[in-house]
C-alpha atoms as a PDB file:
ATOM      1  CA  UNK A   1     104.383 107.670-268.143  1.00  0.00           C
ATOM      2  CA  UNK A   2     106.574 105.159-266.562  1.00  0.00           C
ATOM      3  CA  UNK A   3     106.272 104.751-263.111  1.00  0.00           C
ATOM      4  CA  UNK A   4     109.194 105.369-260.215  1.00  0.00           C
ATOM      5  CA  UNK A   5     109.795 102.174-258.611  1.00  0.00           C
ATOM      6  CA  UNK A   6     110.968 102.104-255.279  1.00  0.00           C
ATOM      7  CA  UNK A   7     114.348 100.444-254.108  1.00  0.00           C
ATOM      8  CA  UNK A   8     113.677  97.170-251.808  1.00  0.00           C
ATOM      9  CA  UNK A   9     114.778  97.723-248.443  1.00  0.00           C
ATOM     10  CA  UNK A  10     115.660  94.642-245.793  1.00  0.00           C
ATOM     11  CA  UNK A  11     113.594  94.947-242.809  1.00  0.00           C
ATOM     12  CA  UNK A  12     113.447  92.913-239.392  1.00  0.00           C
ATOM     13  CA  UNK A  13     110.330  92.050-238.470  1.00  0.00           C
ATOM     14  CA  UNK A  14     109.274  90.257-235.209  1.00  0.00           C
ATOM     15  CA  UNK A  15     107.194  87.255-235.185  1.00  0.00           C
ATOM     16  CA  UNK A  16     103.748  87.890-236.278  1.00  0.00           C
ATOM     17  CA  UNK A  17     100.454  86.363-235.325  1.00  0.00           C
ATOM     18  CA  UNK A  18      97.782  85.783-237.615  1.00  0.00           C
ATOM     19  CA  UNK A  19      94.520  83.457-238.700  1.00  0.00           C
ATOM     20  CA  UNK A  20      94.644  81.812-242.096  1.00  0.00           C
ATOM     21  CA  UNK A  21      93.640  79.166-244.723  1.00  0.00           C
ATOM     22  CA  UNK A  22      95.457  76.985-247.015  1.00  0.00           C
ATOM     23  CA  UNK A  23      94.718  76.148-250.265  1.00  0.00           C
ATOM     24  CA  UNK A  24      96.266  73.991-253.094  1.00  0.00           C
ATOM     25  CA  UNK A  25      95.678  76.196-256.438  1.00  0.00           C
ATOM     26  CA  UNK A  26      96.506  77.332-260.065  1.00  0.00           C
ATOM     27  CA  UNK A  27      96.988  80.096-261.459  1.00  0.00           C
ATOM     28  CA  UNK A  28      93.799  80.886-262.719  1.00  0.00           C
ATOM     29  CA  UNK A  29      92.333  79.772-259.375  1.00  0.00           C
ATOM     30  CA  UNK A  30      93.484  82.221-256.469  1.00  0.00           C
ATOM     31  CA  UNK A  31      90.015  82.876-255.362  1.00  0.00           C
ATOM     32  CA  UNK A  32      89.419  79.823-253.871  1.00  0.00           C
ATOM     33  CA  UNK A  33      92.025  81.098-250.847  1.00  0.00           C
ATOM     34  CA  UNK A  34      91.825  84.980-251.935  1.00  0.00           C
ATOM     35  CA  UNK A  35      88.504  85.448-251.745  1.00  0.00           C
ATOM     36  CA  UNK A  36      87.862  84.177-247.738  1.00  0.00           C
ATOM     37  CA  UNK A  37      90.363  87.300-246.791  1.00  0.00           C
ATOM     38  CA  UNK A  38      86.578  88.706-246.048  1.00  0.00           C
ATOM     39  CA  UNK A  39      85.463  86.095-244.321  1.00  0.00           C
ATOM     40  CA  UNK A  40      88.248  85.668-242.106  1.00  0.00           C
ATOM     41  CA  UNK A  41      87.701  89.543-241.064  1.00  0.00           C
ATOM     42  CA  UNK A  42      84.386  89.014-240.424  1.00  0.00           C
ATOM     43  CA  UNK A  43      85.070  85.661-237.830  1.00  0.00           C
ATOM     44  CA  UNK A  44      87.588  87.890-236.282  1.00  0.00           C
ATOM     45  CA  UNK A  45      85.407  90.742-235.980  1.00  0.00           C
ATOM     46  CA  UNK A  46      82.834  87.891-234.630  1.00  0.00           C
ATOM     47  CA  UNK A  47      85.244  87.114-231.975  1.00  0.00           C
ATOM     48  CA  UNK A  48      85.677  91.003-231.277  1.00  0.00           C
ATOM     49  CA  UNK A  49      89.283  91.312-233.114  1.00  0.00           C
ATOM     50  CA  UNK A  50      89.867  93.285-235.117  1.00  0.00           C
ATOM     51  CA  UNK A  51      92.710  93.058-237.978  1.00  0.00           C
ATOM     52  CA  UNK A  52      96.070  93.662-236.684  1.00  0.00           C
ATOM     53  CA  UNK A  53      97.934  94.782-240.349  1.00  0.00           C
ATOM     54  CA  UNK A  54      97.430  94.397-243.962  1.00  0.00           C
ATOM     55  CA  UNK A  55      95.778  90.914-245.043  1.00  0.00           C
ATOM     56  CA  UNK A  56      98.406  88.598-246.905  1.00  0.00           C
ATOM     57  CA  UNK A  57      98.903  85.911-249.586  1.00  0.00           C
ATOM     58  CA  UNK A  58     101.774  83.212-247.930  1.00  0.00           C
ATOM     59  CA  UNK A  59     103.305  81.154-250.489  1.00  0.00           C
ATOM     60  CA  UNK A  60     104.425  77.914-249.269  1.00  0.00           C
ATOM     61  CA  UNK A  61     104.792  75.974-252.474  1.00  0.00           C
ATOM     62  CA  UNK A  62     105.236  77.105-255.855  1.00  0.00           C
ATOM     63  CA  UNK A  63     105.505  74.774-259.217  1.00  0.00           C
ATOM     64  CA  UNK A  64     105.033  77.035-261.746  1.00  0.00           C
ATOM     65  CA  UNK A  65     105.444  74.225-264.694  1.00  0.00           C
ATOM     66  CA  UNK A  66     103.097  72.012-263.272  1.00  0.00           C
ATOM     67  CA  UNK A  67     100.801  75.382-262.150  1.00  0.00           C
ATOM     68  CA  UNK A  68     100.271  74.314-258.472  1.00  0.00           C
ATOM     69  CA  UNK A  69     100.752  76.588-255.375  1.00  0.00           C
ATOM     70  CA  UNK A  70     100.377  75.910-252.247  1.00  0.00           C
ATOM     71  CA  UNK A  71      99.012  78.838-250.574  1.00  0.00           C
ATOM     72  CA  UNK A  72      97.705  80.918-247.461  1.00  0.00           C
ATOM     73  CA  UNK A  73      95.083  83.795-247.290  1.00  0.00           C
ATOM     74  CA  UNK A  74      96.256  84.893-243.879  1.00  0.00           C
ATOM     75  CA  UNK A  75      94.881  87.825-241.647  1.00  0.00           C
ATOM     76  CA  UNK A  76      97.181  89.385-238.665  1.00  0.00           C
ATOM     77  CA  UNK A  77      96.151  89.555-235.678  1.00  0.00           C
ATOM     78  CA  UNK A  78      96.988  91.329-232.184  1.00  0.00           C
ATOM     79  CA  UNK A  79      97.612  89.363-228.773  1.00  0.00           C
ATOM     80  CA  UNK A  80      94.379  89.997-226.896  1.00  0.00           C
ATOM     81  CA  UNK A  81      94.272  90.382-223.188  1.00  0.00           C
ATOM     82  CA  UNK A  82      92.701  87.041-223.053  1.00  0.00           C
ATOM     83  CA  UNK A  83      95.596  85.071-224.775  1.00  0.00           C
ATOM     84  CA  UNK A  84      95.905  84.274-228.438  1.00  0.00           C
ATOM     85  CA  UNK A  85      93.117  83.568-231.064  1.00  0.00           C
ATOM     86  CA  UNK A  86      92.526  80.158-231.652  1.00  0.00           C
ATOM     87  CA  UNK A  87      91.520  79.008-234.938  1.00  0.00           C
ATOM     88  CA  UNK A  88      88.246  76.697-236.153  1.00  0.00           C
ATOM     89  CA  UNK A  89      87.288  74.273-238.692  1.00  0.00           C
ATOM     90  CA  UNK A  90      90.022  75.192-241.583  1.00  0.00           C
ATOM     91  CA  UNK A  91      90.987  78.783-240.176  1.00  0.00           C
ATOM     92  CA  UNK A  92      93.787  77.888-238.128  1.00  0.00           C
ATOM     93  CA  UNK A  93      96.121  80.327-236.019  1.00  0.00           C
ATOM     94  CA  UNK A  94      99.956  80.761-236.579  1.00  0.00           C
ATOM     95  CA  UNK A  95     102.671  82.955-236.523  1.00  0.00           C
ATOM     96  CA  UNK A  96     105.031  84.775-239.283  1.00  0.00           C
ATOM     97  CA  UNK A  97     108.503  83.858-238.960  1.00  0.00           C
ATOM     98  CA  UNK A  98     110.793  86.764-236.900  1.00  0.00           C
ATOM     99  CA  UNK A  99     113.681  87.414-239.474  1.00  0.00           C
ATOM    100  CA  UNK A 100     114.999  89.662-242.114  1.00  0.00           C
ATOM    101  CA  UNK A 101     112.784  90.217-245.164  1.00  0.00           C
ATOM    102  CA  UNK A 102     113.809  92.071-248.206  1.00  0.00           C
ATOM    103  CA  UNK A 103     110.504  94.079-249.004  1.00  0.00           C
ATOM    104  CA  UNK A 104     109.258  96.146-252.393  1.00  0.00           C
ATOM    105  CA  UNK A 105     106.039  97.885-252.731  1.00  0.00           C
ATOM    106  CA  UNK A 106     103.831  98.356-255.862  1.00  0.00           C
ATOM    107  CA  UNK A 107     101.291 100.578-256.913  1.00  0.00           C
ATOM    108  CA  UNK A 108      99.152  99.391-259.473  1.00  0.00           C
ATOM    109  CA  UNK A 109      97.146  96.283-260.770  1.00  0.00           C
ATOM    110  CA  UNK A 110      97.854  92.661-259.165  1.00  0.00           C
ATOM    111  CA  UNK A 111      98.448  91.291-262.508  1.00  0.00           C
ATOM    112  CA  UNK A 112     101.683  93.728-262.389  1.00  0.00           C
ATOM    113  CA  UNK A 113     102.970  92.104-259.806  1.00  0.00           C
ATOM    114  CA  UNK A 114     105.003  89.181-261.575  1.00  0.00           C
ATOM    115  CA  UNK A 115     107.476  91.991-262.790  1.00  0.00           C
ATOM    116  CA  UNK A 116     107.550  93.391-259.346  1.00  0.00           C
ATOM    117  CA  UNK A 117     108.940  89.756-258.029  1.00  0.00           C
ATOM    118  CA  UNK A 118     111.088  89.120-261.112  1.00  0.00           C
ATOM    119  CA  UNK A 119     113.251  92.311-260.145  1.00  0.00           C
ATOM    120  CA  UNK A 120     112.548  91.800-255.830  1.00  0.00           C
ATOM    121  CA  UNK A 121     114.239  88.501-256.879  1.00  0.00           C
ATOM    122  CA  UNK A 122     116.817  89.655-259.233  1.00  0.00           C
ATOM    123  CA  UNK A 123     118.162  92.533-256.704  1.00  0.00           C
ATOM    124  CA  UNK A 124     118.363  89.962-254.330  1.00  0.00           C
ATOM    125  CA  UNK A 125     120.829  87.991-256.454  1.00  0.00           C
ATOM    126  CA  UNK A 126     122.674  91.142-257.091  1.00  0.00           C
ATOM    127  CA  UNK A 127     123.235  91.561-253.589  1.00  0.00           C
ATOM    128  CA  UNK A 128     124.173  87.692-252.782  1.00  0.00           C
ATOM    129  CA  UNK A 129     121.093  87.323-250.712  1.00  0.00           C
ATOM    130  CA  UNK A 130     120.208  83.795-249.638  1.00  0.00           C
ATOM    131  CA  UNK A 131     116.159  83.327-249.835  1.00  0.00           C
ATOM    132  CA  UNK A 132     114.415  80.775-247.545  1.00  0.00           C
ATOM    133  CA  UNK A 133     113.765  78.910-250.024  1.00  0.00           C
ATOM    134  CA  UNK A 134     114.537  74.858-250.507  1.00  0.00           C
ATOM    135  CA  UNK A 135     113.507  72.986-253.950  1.00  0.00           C
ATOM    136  CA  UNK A 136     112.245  69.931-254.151  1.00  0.00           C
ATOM    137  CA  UNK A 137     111.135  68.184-257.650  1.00  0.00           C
ATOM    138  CA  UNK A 138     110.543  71.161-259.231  1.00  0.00           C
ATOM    139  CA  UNK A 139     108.576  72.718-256.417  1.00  0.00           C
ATOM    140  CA  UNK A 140     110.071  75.897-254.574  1.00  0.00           C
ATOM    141  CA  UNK A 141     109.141  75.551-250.543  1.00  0.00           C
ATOM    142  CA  UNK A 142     109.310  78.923-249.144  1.00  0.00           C
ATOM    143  CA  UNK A 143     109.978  79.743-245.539  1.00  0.00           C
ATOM    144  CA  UNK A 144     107.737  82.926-245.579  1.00  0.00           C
ATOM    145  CA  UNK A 145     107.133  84.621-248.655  1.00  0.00           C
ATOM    146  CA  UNK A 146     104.461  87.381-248.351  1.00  0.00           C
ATOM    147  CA  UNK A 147     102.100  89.875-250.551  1.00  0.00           C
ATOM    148  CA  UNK A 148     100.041  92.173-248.342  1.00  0.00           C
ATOM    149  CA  UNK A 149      97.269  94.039-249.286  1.00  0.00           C
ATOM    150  CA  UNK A 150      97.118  97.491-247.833  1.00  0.00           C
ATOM    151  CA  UNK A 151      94.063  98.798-249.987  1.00  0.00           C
ATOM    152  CA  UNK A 152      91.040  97.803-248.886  1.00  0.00           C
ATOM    153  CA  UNK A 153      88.989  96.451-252.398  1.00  0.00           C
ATOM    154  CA  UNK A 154      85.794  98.055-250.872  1.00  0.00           C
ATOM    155  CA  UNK A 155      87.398 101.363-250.138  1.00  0.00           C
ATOM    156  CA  UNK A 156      89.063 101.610-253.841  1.00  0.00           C
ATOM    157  CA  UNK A 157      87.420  99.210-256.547  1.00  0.00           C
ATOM    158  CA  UNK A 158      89.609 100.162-259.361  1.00  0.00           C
ATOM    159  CA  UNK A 159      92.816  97.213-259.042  1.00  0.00           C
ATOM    160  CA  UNK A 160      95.127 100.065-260.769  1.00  0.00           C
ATOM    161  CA  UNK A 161      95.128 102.048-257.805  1.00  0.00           C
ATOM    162  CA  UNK A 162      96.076  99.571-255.264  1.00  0.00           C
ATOM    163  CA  UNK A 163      98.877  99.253-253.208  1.00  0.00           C
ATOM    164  CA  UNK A 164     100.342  96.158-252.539  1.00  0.00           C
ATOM    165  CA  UNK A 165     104.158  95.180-250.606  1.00  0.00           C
ATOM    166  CA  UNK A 166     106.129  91.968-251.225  1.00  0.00           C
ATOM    167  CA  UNK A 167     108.010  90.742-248.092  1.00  0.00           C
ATOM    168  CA  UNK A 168     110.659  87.416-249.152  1.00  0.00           C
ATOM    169  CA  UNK A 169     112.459  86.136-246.077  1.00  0.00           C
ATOM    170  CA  UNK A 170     116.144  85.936-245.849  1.00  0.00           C
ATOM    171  CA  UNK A 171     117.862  83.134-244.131  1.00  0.00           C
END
């Protein structure tokens, strides 16, 4: 049975803190920034923060023909009475550009997802939405392009049944 899929919505969403790391990867190699979502939990929880929203993947580069991304594992955080978190060593603080983001959700595996940009993207055109994006030499250079990860992997194991949103800014 074929899924319903959801209609993207544009949303406005403030400027967002968060702690993160930055990776230069392929394809095949995601976990090297991925996998230290955990581990950036765990600093914060060290520093008694907790997570202020969904972990994210930022995209800052993509060259798909050449298979190298430039990417973020980032975590968001709240302001804490005593000011903002700084970051340490390569976990670094920063903030999620304020702006208009055209937004999809999907429920299922991660590996699904490609389809899940391919139409985000292609509804965008359709509506003669201008991404943040600049190219450069075959590399796309995103302003803030976002996949959050609302299910927590060690609250629901099986990748079918989790949920994940896509958030593409608009200039």
């Amino acid at each position: 049975m074929k899924e319903e899929q959801n209609m993207p919505q544009i949303v406005e969403f403030p400027e967002r803190p968060y702690v993160g790391v930055r990776g230069t990867i392929t394809m095949t190699t995601f976990g090297l920034v991925a996998d230290r979502i955990g581990e950036m939990v765990g600093w914060l929880a060290d520093r008694g923060h907790a997570p202020a929203g969904a972990p994210f993947l930022r995209y800052e580069a993509i060259n798909l023909p050449e298979d190298r991304l430039v990417v973020q594992a980032g975590v968001p955080v709240g302001v804490p009475v005593g000011g903002p978190v700084e970051g340490e060593g390569d976990i670094f603080a920063a903030s999620l550009p304020a702006g208009r983001y055209a937004t999809e959700s999907h429920h299922g595996h991660p590996d699904q997802l490609f389809g899940v940009i391919e139409a985000l993207l292609q509804w965008g055109a359709e509506q003669g939405l201008a991404w943040d994006i600049t190219e450069k030499d075959g590399t796309e250079h995103w302003g803030c392009r976002l996949e959050l990860f609302r299910t927590d992997p060690r609250a629901e194991p099986d990748m079918h049944n989790w949920d994940t949103d896509l958030q593409f800014r608009i200039v």
